[in-house]
Protein backbone atom coordinates (compact mmCIF):
# COMPACT_ATOMS: atom_id res chain seq x y z
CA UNK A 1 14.70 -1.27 -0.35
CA UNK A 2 12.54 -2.54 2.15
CA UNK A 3 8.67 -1.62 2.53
CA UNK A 4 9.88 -0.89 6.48
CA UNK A 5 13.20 1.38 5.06
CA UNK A 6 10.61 2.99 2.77
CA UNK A 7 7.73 3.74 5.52
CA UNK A 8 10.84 5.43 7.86
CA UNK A 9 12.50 7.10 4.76
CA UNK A 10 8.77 8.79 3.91
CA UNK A 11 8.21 9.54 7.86
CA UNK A 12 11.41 11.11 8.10
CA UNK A 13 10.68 13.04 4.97
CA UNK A 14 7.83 14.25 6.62
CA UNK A 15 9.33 15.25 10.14
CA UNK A 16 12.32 17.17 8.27
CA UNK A 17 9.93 19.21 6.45
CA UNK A 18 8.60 20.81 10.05
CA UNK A 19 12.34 21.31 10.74
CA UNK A 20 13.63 24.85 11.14
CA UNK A 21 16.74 25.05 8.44
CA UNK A 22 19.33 25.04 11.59
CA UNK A 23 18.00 21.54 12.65
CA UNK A 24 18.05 20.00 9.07
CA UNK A 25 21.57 20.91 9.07
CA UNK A 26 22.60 19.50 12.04
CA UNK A 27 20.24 15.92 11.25
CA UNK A 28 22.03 16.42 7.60
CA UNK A 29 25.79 16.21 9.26
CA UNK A 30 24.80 13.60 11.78
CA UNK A 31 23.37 11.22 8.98
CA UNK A 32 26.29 12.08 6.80
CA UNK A 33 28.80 11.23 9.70
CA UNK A 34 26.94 7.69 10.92
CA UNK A 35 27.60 7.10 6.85
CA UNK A 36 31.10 7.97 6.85
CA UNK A 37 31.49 5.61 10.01
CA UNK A 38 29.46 2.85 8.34
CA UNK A 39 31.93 2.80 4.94
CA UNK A 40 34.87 2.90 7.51
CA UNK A 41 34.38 -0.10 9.02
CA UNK A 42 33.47 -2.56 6.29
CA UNK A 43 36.00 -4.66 5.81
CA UNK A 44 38.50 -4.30 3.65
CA UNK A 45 37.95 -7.64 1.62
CA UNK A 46 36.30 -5.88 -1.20
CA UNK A 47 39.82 -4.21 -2.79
């Protein structure tokens, strides 16, 4: 991991923590969906 990928991974860590619970759970799904998008589309070459 990157010291940039670290830096936003301990930012957002810090912004999620002044989240109410409703809004973690909806930045939670989104993060999990962009994931599940990501692994989609990688090609298939791997298999």
């Amino acid at each position: 991991m990157s010291k940039t990928e670290k830096m936003l991974l301990e930012s957002l860590a810090e912004a999620v923590k002044q989240l109410p619970e409703n809004k973690r759970d909806f930045l939670m799904g989104y993060a999990e969906g962009v994931n599940a998008m990501a692994r989609k589309e990688e090609p298939e070459e791997m298999c």
